[in-house]
Protein backbone atom coordinates (compact mmCIF):
# COMPACT_ATOMS: atom_id res chain seq x y z
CA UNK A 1 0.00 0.00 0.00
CA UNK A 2 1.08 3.43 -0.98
CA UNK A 3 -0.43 5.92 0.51
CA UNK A 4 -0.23 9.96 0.57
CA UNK A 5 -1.73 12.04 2.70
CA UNK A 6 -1.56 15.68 0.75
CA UNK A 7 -2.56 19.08 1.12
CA UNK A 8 -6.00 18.79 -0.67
CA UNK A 9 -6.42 14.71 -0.90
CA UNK A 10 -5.75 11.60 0.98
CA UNK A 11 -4.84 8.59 -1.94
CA UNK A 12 -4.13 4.70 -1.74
CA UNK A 13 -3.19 2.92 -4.03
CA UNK A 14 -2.44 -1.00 -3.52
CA UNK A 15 0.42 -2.20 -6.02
CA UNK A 16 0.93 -5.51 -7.36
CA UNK A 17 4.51 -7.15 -8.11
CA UNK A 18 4.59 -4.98 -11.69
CA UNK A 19 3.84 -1.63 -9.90
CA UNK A 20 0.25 -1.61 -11.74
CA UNK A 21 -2.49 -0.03 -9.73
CA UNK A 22 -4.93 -2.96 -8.40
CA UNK A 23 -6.90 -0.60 -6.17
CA UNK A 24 -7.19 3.25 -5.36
CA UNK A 25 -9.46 5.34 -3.46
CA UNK A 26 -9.32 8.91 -2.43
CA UNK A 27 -10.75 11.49 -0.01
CA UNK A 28 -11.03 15.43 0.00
CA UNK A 29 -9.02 16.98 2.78
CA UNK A 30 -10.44 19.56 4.84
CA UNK A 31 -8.70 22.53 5.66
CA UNK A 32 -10.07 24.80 8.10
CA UNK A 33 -9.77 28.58 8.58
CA UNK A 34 -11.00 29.75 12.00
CA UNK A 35 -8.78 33.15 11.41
CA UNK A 36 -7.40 34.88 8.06
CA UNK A 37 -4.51 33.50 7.27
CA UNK A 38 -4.78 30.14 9.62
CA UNK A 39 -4.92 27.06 8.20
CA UNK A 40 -5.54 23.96 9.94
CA UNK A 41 -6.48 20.12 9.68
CA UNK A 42 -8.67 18.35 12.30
CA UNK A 43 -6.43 15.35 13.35
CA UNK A 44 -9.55 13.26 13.54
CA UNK A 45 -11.20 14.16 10.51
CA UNK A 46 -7.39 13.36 9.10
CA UNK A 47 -7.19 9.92 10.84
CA UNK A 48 -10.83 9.05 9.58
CA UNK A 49 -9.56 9.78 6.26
CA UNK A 50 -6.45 7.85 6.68
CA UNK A 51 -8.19 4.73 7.91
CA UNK A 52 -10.94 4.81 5.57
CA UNK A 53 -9.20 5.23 2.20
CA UNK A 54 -6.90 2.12 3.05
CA UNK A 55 -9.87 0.01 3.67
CA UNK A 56 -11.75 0.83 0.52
CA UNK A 57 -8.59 0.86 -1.75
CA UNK A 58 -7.73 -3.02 -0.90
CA UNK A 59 -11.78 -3.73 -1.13
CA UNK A 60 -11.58 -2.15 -4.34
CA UNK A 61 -8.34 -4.62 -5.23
CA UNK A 62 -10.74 -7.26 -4.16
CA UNK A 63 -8.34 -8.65 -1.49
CA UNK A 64 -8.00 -8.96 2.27
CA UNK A 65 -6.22 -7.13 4.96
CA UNK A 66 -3.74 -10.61 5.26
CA UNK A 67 -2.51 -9.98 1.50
CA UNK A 68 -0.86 -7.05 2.09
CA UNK A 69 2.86 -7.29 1.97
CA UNK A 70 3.59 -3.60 3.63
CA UNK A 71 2.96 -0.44 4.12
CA UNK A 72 4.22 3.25 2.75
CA UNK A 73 3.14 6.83 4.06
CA UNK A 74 3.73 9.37 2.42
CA UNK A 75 2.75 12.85 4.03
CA UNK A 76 2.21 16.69 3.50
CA UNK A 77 5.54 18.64 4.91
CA UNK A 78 6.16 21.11 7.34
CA UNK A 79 2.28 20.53 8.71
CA UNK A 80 2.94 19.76 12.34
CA UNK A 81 0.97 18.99 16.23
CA UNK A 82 1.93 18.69 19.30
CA UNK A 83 0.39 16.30 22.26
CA UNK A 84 0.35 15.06 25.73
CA UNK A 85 2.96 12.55 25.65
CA UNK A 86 1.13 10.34 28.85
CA UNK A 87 -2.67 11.19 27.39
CA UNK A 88 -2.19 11.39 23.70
CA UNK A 89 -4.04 14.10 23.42
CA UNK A 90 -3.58 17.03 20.97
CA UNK A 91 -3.19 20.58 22.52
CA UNK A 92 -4.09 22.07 19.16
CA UNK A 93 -5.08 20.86 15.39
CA UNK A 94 -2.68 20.42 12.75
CA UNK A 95 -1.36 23.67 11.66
CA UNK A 96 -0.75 23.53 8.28
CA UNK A 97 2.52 24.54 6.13
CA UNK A 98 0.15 26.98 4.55
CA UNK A 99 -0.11 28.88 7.59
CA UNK A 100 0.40 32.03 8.32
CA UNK A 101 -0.40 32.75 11.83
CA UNK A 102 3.29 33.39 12.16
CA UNK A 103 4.35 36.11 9.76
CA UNK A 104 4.64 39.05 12.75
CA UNK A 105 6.82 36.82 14.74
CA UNK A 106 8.93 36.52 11.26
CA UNK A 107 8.87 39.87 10.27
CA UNK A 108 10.08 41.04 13.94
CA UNK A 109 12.99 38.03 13.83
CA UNK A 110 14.03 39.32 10.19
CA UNK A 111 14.49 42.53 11.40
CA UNK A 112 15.80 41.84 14.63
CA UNK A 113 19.51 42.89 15.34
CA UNK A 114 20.47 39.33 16.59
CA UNK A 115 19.41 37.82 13.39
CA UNK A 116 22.58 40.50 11.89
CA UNK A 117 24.47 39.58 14.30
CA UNK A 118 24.42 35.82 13.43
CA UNK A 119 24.70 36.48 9.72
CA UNK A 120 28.11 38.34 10.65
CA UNK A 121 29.12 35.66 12.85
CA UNK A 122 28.34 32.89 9.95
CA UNK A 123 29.88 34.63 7.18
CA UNK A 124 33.34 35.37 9.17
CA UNK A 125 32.99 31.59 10.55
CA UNK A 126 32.44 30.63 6.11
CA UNK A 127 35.04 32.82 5.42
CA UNK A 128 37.65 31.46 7.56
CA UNK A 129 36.87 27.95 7.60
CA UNK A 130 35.50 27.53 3.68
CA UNK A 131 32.78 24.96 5.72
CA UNK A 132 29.46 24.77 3.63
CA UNK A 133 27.81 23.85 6.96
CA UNK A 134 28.54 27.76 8.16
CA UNK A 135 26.85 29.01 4.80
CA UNK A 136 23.16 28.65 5.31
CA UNK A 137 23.12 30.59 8.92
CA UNK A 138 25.06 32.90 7.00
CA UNK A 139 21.74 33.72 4.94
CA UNK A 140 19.41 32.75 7.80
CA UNK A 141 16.12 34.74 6.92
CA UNK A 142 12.27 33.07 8.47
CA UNK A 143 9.31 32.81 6.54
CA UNK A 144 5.78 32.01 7.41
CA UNK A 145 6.39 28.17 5.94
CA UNK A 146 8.91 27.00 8.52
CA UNK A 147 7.96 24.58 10.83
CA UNK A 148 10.22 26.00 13.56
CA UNK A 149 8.86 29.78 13.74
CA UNK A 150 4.75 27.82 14.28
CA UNK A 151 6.39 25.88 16.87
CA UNK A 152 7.71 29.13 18.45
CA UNK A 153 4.19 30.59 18.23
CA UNK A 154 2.49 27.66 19.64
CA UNK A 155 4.73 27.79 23.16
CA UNK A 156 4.19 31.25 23.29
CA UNK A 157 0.54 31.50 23.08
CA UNK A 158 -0.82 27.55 24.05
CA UNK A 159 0.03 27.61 27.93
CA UNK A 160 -1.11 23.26 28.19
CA UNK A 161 1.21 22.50 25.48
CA UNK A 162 4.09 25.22 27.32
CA UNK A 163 3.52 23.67 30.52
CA UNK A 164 3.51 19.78 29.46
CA UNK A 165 6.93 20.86 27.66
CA UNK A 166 8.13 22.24 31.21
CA UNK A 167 7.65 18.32 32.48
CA UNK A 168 8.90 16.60 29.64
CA UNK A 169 5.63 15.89 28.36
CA UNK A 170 4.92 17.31 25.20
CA UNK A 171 5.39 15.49 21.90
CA UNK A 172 5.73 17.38 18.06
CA UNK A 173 5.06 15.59 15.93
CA UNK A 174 4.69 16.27 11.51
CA UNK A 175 1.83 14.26 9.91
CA UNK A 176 3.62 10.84 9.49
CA UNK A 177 5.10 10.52 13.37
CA UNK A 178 1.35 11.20 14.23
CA UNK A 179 -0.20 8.79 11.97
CA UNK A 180 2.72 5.98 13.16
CA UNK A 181 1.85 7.09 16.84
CA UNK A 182 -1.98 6.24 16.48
CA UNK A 183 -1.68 3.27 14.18
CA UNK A 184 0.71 1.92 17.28
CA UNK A 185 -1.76 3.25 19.86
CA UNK A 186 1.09 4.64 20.92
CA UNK A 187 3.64 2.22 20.83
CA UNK A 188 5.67 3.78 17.98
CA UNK A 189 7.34 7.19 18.27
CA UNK A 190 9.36 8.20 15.32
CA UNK A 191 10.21 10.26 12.04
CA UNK A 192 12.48 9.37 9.44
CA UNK A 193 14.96 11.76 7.79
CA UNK A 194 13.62 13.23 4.77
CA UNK A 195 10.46 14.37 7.02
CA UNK A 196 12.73 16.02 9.90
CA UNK A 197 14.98 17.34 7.41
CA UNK A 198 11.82 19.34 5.96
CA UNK A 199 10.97 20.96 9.18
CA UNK A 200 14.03 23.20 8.90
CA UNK A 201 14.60 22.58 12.49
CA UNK A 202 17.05 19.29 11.90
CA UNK A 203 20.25 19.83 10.69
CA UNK A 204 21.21 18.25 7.44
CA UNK A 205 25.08 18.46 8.16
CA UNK A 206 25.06 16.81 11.25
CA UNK A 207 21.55 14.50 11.23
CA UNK A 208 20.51 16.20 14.65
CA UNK A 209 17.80 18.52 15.50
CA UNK A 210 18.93 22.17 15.93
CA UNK A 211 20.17 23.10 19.37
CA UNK A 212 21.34 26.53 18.33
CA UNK A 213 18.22 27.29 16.33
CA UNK A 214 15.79 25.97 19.10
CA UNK A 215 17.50 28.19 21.70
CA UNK A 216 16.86 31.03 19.15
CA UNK A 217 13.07 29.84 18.95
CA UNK A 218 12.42 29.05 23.11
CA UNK A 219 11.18 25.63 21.77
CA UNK A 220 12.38 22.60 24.59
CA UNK A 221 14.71 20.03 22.81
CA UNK A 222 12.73 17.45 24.42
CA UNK A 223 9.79 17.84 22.21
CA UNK A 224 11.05 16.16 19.45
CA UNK A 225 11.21 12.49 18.42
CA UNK A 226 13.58 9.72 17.78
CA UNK A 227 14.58 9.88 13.85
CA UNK A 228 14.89 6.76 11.73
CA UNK A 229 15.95 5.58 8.21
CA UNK A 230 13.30 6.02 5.49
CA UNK A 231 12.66 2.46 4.29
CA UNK A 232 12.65 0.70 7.56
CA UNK A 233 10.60 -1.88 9.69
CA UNK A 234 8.52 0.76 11.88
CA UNK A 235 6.91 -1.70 13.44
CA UNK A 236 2.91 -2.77 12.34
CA UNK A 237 -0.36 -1.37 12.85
CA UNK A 238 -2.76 -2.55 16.08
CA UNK A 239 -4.63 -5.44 14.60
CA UNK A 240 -7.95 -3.60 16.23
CA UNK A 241 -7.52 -1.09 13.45
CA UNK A 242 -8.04 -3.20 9.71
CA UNK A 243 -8.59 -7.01 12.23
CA UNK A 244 -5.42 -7.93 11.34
CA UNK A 245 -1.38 -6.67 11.67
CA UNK A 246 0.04 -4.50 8.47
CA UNK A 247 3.91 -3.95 8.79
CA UNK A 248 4.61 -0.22 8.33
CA UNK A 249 7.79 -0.35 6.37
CA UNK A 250 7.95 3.11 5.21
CA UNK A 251 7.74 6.89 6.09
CA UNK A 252 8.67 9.58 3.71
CA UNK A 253 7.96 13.48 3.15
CA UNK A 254 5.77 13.83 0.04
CA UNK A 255 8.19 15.48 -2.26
CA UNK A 256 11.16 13.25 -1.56
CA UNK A 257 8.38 10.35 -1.91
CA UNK A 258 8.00 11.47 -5.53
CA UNK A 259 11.70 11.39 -5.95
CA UNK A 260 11.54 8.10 -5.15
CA UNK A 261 8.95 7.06 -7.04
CA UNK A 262 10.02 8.80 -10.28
CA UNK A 263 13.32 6.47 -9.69
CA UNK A 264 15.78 9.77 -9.53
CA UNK A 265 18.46 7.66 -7.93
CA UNK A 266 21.38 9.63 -9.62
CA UNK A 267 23.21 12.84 -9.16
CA UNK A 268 21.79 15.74 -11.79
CA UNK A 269 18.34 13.21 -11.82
CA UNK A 270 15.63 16.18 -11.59
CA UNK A 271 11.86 15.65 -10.25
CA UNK A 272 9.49 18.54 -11.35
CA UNK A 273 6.39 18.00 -9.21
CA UNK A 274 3.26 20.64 -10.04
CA UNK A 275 0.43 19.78 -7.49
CA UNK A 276 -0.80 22.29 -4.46
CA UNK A 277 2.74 23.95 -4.92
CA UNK A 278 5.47 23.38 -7.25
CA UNK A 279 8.82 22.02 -6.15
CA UNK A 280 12.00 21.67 -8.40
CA UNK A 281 14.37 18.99 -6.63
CA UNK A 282 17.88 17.77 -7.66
CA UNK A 283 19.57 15.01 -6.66
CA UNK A 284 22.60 15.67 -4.88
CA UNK A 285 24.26 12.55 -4.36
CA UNK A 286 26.35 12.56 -0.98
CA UNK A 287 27.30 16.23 -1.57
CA UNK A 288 24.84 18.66 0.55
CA UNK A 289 24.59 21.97 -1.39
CA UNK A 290 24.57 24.17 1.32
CA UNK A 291 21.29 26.88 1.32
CA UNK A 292 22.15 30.09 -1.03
CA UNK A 293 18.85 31.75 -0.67
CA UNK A 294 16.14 30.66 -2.64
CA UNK A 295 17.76 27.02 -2.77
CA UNK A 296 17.52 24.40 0.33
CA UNK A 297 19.36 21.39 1.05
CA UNK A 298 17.08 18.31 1.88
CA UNK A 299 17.98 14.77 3.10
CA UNK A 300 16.28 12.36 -0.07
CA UNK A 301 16.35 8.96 2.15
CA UNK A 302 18.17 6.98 4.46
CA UNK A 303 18.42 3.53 3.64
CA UNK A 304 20.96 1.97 6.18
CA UNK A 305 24.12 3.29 4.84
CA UNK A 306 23.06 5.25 1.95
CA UNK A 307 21.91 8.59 2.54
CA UNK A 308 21.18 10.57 -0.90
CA UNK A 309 20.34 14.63 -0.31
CA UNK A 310 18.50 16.71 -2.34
CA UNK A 311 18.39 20.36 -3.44
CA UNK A 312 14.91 21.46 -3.49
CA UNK A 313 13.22 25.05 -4.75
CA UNK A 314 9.56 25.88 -4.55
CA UNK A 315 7.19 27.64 -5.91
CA UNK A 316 3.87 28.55 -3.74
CA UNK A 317 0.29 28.36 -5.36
CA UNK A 318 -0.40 26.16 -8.37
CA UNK A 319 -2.58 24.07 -7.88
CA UNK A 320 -4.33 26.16 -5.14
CA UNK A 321 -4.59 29.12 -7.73
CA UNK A 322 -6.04 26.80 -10.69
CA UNK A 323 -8.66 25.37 -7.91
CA UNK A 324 -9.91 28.81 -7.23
CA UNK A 325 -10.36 29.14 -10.87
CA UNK A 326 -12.55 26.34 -11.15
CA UNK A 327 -14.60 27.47 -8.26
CA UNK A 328 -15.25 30.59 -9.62
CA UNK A 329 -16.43 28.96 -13.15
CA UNK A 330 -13.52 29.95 -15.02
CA UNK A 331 -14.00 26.83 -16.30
CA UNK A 332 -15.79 23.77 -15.23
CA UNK A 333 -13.30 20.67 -15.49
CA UNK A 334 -9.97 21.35 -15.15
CA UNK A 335 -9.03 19.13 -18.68
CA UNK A 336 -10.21 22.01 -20.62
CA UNK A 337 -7.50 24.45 -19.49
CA UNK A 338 -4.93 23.29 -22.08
CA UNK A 339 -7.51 23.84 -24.95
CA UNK A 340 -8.34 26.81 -23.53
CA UNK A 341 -4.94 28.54 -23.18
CA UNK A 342 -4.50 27.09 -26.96
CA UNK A 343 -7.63 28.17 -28.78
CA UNK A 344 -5.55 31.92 -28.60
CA UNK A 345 -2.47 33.15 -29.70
CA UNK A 346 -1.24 34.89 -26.00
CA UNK A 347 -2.77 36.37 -23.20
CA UNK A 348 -3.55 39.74 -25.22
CA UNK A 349 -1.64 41.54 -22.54
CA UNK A 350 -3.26 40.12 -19.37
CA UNK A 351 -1.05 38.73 -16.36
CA UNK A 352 -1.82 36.41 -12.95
CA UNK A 353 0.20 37.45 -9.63
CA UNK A 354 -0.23 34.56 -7.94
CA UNK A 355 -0.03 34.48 -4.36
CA UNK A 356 3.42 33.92 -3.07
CA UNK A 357 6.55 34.42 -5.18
CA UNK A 358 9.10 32.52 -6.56
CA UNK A 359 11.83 33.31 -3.46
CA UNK A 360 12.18 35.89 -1.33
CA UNK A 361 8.85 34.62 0.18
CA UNK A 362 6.69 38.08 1.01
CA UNK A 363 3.03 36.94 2.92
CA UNK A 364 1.87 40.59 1.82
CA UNK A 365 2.28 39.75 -1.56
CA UNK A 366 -0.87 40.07 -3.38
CA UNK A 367 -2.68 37.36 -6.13
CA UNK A 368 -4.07 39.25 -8.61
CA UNK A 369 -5.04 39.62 -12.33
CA UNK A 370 -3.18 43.19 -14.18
CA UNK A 371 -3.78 44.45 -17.88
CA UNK A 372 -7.16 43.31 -17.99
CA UNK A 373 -9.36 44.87 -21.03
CA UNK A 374 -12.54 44.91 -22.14
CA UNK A 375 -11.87 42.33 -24.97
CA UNK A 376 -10.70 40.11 -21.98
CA UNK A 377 -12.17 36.85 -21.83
CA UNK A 378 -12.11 33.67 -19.56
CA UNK A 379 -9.76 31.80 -21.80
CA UNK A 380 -6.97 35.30 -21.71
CA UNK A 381 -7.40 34.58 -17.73
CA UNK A 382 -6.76 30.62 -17.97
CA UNK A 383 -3.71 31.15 -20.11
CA UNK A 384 -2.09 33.83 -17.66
CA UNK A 385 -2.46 31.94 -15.05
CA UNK A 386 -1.06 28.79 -16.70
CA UNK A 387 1.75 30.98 -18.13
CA UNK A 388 2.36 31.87 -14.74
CA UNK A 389 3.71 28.47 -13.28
CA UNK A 390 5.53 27.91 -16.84
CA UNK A 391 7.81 31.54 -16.31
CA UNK A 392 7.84 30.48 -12.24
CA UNK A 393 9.05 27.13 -13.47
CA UNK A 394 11.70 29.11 -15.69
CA UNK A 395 12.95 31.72 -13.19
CA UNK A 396 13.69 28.92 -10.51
CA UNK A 397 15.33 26.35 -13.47
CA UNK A 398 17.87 28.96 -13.95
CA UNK A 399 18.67 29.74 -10.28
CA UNK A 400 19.48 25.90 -10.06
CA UNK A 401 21.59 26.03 -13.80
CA UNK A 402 23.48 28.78 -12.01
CA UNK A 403 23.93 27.68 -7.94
CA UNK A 404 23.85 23.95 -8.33
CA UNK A 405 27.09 22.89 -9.60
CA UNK A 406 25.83 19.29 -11.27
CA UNK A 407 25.37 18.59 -14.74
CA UNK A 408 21.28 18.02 -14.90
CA UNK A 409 20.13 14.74 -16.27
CA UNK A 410 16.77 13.55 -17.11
CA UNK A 411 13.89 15.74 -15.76
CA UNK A 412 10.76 14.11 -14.84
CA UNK A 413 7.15 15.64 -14.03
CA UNK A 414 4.24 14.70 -11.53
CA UNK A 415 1.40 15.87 -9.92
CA UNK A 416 -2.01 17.20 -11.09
CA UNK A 417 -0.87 20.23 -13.19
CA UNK A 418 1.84 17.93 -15.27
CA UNK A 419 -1.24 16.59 -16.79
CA UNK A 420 -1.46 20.09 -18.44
CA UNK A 421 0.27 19.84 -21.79
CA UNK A 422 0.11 23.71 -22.14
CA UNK A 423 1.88 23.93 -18.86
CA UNK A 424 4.39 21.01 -20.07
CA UNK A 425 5.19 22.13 -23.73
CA UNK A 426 5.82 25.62 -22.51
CA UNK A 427 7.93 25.26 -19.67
CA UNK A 428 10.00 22.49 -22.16
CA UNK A 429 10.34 25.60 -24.43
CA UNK A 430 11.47 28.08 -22.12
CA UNK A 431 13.91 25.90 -20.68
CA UNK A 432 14.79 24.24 -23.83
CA UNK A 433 15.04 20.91 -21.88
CA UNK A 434 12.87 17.37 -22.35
CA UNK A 435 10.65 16.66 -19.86
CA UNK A 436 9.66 13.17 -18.98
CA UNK A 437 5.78 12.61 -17.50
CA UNK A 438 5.34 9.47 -16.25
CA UNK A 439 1.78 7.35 -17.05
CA UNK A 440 0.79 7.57 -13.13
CA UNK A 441 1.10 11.06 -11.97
CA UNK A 442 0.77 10.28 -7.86
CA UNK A 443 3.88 9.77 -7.33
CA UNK A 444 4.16 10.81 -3.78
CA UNK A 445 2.42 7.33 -3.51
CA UNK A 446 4.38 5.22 -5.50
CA UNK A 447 7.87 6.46 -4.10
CA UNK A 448 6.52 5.33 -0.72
CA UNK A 449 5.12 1.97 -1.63
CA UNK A 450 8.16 1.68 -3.55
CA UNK A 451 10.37 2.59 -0.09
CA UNK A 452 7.95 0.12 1.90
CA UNK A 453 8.62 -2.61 -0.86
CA UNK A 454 12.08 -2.57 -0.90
CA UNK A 455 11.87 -3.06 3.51
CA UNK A 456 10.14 -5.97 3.07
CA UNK A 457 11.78 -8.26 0.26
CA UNK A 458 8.36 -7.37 -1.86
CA UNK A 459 11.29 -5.61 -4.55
CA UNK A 460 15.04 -6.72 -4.38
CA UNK A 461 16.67 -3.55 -5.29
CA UNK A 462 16.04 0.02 -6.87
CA UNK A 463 17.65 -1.55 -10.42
CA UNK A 464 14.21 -3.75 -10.50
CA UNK A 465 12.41 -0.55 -9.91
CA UNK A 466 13.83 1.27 -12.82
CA UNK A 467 12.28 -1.44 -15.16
CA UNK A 468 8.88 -0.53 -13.76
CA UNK A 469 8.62 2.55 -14.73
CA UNK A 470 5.73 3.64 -16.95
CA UNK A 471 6.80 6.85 -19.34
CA UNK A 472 3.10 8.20 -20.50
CA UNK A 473 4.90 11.29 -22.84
CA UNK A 474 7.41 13.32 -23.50
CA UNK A 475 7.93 16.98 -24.15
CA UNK A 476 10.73 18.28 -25.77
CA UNK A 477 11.30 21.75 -26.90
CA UNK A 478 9.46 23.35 -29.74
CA UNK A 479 9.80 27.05 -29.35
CA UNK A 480 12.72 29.22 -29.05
CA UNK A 481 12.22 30.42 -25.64
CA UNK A 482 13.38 34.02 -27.09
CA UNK A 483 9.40 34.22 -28.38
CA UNK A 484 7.94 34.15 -25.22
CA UNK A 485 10.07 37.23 -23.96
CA UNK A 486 8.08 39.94 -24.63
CA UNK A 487 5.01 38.05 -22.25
CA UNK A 488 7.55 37.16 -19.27
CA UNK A 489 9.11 40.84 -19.30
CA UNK A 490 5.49 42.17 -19.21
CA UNK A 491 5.04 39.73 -16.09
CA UNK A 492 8.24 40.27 -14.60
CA UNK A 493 7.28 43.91 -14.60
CA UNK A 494 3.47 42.92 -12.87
CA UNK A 495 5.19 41.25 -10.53
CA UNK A 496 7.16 44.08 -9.19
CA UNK A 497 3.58 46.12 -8.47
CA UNK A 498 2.53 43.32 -6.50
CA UNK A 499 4.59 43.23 -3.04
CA UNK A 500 3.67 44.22 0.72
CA UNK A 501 0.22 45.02 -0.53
């Protein structure tokens, strides 16, 4: 079983031997808004979810609990909780990556003298040492998406969850450490690497959680739990919960499942994935490419000895922006957008802000629509905003051409919006690179039945994997990417109007 547990769906899918899909079923996640600007899950509402797709998925294979070989989560990023460690009980619900309950506590931390101090500190300690490790708190800036600066925010202003931390009683725990901890009852307590390494509060360099940065942030180093390899016997689930044992031989953060799954195993392999957000990741190999900016270091997966990091960039708002669309009746399935952005020659003129930029994240920075006319129409509005991710997908290509010092191999596309071949054939063109979509775009899914398969002898090695991939098309570069200059200056030049609104 594969499953992923997203941003805007919950998805299982039970694999055979061949990696074909025998079963799938999928649920709507909730998100809930009880401010501006919060976002948050209901952990039961999330576990009902989690339970319930897994049970109709392997009805819909037609098989029993008993015939399944393992287990893989795969699980939204950065989206955190914290509980009674005695009770189990939450203190708050799942605040979501999307968050933004924190941006006052990042703005006053950005501006804060201390934070100059330590960039003066890290660049003499770079300077004189020529250590990569000393690099990224040479550039240390917050933003609203980090898991640490939430954490911050919920010991200042939750007293239970303060006060249980006091007595050593307080557990954190991202999406996946929950879900082991209830499937357990308890029993299990753990992470694995590629999920703490996407907190921003563990330390790629030295695989540890943050010291420095959690005396920074007031949060207890107690708090956090034990971290494990990525493919790896977690132990199984209570046999109350589906009447019989399933081992859990898997836990992986959703992007680096998608890695996985896309089989980008070597150095310079690239994974495009376009879903919710958009994230650009290279492999790294053993070498961690220290953060310069709008570039992070990840760890990929632990598995025993190997551990394989990844440079990631993101992009905020895709799929969230083209889901708005559709509510509004822009259009009414979301297969129509292509033909839509194609039935016209360009945008005539018109340009989508969308919410969050490309780096340099700004929460003030306002979505919006500019150069609209009265000869505007909804298919001049579908094709900005597609155009949109396709010049986002450009700006951030280039900023890994230029920091990431690997020759780039194959790239490979997933998620929702790579089913978009206006999205695809565009951003092929403007980076005049081939781009590989694979026939199953959840991929988040596959990479962490994959990681589960390999734990339990159900696959031998990642060689066997390679042959199982499915390649549905390929896009390789039409248009000089000189054409489309004219439409990215104009939105390059939108884009500047847009900030601290």
């Amino acid at each position: 079983l594969g499953v992923d547990v997203g941003s805007t769906v919950v998805k299982c899918h039970v694999y055979d031997r061949a990696a074909a899909v025998r079963g799938s079923s999928c649920r709507k996640v909730e998100s809930l808004h009880p401010r501006p600007g919060w976002v948050e899950l209901d952990p039961e509402v999330l576990w009902s979810q989690f339970i319930g797709v897994i049970k109709e998925a392997v009805q819909a294979a037609g098989l029993h609990m008993r015939q399944i070989a393992g287990l893989g989560i795969s699980t939204q990023r950065g989206t955190f909780i914290t509980w009674h460690k005695r009770t189990g009980k939450p203190f708050h619900n799942f605040i979501s990556w999307q968050d933004l309950r924190s941006a006052e506590l990042v703005n006053s931390w950005n501006k804060s003298l201390l934070l100059k101090v330590i960039h003066v500190i890290f660049t003499v300690l770079h300077f004189l040492t020529g250590n990569d490790r000393y690099l990224a708190p040479s550039f240390l800036t917050f933003s609203t998406h980090q898991t640490s600066v939430k954490l911050s925010w919920v010991f200042k202003n939750i007293h239970e969850a303060e006060e249980a931390a006091k007595k050593n009683n307080c557990c954190f725990g991202t999406v996946d450490t929950w879900l082991l901890y209830r499937l357990t009852k308890g029993s299990v307590y753990a992470t694995d690497y590629s999920n703490a390494s996407s907190t921003g509060i563990f330390e790629p360099f030295t695989k540890c959680w943050n010291p420095t940065l959690c005396n920074l942030l007031s949060i207890p180093m107690s708090v956090y739990p034990p971290v494990k390899d990525t493919s790896f016997n977690f132990g199984s689930t209570d046999s109350e919960i589906f009447g019989v044992p399933i081992p859990i031989m898997a836990v992986v953060a959703d992007q680096q499942s998608a890695m996985f799954g896309e089989c980008c195993f070597h150095p310079g392999d690239v994974k495009l994935t376009m879903g919710t957000g958009g994230f650009w990741n290279v492999n790294t190999g053993e070498h961690l490419f220290a953060s310069r900016r709008s570039l992070y270091p990840l760890i990929g997966w632990k598995i025993g000895e190997e551990v394989v990091y990844l440079t990631e960039g993101s992009i905020s708002d895709i799929g969230t922006a083209i889901k708005w669309a559709q509510d509004i009746e822009l259009f009414t399935n979301v297969d129509e957008t292509a033909e839509m952005a194609q039935s016209i020659t360009d945008s005539q003129g018109v340009c989508f802000i969308p919410g969050l930029q490309v780096s340099g994240y700004d929460p003030y920075l306002c979505a919006s629509f500019m150069g609209l006319k009265p000869s505007t129409n909804k298919n001049h509005l579908v094709r900005a905003m597609l155009e949109s991710v396709a010049f986002r997908n450009k700006l951030l290509y280039d900023i890994i051409v230029k920091k990431v010092h690997i020759p780039l191999q194959t790239i490979r596309a997933d998620g929702g919006v790579s089913n978009n071949s206006f999205v695809m054939q565009m951003t092929s063109d403007l980076i005049n690179k081939k781009i590989e979509k694979p026939a199953n775009a959840d991929m988040s899914s596959l990479g962490a039945a994959f990681l589960a398969g390999l734990a339990s002898g159900f696959w031998t090695d990642k060689e066997q994997l390679k042959k199982l991939r499915r390649i549905e098309a390929v896009f390789e570069p039409q248009k000089d990417s000189e054409e489309y200059r004219p439409a990215m200056d104009a939105w390059l030049q939108a884009m500047k109007h847009s900030p601290h609104w």
